[in-house]
N, C-alpha and C. Protein backbone atom coordinates (compact mmCIF):
# COMPACT_ATOMS: atom_id res chain seq x y z
N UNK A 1 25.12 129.00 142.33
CA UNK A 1 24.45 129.85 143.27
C UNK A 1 24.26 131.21 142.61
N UNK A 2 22.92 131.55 142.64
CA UNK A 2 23.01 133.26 142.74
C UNK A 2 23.22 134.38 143.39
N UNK A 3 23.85 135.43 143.65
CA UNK A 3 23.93 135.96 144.80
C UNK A 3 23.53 137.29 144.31
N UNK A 4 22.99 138.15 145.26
CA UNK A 4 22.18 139.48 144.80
C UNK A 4 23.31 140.59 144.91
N UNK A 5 23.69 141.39 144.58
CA UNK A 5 24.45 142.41 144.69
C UNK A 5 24.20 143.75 143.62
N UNK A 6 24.45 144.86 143.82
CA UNK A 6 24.39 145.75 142.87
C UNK A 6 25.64 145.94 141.76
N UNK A 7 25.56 146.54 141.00
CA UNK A 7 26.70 146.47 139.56
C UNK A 7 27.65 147.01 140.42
N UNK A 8 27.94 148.18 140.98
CA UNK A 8 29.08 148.55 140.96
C UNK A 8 29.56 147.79 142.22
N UNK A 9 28.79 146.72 143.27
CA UNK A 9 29.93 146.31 144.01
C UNK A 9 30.68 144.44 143.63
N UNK A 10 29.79 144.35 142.20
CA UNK A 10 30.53 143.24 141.68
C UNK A 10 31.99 142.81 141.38
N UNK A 11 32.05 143.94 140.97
CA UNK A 11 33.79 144.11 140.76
C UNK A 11 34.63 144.09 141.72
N UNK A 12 34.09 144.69 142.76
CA UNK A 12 35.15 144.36 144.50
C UNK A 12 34.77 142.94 145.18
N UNK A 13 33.87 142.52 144.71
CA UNK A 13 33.28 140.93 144.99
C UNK A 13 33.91 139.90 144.63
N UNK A 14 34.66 140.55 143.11
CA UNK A 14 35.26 139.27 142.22
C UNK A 14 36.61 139.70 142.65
N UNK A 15 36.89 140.56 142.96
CA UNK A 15 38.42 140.73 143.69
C UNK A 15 38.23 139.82 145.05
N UNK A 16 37.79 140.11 145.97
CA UNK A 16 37.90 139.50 147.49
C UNK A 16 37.54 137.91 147.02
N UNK A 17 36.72 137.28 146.05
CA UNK A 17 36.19 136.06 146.29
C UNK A 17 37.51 135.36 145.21
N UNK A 18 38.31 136.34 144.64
CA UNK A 18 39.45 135.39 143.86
C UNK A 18 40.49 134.91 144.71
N UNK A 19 40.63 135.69 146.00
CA UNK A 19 41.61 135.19 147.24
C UNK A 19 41.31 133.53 147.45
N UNK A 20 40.00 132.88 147.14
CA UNK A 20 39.63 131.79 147.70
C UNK A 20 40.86 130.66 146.63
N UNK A 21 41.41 130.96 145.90
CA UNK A 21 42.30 130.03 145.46
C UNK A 21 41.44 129.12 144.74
N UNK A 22 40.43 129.80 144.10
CA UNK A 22 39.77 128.99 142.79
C UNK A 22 38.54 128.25 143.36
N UNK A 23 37.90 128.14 144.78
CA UNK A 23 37.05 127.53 145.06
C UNK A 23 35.75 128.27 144.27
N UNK A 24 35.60 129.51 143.98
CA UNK A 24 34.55 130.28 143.32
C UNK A 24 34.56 131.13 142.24
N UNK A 25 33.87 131.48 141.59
CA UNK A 25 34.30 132.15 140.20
C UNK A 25 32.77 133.13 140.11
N UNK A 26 33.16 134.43 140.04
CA UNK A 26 31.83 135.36 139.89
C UNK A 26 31.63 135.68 138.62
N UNK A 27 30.57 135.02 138.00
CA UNK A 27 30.58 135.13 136.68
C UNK A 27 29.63 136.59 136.24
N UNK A 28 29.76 137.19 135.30
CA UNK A 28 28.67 138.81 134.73
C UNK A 28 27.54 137.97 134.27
N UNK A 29 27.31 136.86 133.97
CA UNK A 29 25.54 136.38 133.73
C UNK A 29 24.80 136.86 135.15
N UNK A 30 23.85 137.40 134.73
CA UNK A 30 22.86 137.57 135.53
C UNK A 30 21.52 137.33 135.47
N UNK A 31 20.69 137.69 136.62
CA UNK A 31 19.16 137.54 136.26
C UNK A 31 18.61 139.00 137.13
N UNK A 32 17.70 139.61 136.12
CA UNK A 32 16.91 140.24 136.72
C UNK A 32 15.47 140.46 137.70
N UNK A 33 15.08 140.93 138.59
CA UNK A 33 14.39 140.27 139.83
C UNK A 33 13.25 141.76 139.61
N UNK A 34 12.73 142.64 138.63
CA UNK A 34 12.60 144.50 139.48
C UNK A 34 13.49 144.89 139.46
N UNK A 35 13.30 145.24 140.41
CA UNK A 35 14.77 146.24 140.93
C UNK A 35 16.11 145.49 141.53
N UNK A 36 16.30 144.29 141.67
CA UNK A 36 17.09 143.55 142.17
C UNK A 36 18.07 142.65 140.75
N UNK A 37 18.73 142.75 141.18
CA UNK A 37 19.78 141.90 140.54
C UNK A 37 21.05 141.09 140.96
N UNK A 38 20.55 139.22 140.19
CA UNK A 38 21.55 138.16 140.58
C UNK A 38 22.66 138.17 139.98
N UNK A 39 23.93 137.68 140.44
CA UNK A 39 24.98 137.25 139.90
C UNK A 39 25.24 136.17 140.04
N UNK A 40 25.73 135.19 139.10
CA UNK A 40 25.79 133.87 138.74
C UNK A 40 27.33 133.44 139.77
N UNK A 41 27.23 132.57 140.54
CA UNK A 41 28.67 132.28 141.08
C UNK A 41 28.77 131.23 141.21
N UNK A 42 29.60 130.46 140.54
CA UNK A 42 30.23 129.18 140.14
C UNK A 42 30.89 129.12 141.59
N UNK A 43 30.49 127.07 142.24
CA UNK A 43 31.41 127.60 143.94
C UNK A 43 31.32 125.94 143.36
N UNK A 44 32.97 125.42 143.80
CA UNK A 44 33.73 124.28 143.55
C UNK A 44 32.75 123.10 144.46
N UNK A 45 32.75 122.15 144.04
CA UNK A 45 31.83 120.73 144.73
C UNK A 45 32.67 121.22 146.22
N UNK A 46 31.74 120.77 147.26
CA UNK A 46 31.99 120.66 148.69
C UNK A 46 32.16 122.08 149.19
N UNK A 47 32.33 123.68 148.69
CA UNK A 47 32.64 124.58 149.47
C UNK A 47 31.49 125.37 149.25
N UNK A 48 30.35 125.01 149.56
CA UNK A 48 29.12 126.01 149.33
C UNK A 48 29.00 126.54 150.72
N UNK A 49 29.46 125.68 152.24
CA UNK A 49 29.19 126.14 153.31
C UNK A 49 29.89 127.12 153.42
N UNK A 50 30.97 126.95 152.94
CA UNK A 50 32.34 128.21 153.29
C UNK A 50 32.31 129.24 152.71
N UNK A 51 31.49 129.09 151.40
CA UNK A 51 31.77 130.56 150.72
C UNK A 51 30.23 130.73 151.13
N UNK A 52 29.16 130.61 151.18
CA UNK A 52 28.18 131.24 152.19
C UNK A 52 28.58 132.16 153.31
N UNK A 53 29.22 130.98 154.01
CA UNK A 53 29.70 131.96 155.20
C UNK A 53 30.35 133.30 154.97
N UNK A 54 31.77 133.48 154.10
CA UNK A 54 32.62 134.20 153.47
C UNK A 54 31.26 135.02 153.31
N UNK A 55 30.29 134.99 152.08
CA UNK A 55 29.31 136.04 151.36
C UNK A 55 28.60 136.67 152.67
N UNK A 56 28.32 136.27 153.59
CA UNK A 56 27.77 136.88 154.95
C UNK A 56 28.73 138.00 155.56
N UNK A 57 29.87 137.43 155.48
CA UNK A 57 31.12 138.29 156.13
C UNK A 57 30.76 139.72 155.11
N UNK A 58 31.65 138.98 154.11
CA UNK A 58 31.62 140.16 153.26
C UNK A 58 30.27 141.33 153.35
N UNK A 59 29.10 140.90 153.66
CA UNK A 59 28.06 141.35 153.57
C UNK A 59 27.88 142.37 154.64
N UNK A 60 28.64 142.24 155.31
CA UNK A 60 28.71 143.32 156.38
C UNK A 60 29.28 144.25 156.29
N UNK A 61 30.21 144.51 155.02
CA UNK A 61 30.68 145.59 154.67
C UNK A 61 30.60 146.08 153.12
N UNK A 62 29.93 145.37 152.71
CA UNK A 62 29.10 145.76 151.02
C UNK A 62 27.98 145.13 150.94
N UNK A 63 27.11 145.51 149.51
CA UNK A 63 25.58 145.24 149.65
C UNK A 63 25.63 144.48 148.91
N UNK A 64 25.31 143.19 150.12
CA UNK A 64 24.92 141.77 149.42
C UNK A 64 23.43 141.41 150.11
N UNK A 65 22.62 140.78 148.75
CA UNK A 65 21.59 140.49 149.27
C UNK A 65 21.17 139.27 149.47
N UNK A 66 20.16 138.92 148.64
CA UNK A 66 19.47 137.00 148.90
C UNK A 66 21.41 136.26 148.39
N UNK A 67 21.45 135.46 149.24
CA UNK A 67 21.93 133.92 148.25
C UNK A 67 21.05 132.41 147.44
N UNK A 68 21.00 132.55 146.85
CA UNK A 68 20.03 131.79 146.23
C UNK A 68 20.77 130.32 145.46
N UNK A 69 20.57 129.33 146.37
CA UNK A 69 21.11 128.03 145.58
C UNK A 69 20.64 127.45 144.59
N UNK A 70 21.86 126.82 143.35
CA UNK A 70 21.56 127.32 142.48
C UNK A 70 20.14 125.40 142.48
N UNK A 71 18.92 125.45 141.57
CA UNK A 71 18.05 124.43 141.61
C UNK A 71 17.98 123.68 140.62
């Protein structure tokens, strides 16, 4: 999955999403969009609903943008 976020709130992203006990991994590959930028996030077979959900939460209190599955 890709998920949109800016540089400096990646680093508090990969802190809160390491609580998941290994279901996800925020990797620094990215893709550039303009002005937008993806981050690559590795999410374990079967927990894409949950850490969606989780990235929504979170999103309400840092700037997260598109989720983009990965094709």
């Amino acid at each position: 999955m890709w998920v949109e976020a800016p540089d400096d709130a990646i680093h508090l992203l990969d802190g809160i999403l390491s609580a998941t006990d290994g279901l996800v991994n925020v990797r620094r590959e990215y893709i550039n969009e303009g002005n937008r930028k993806l981050f690559k996030v590795y999410i374990a077979p079967g927990a894409s609903d949950e850490i969606c959900t989780l990235l929504r939460v979170i999103g309400r209190y840092m700037p997260i943008g598109e989720l983009r599955p990965e094709q």
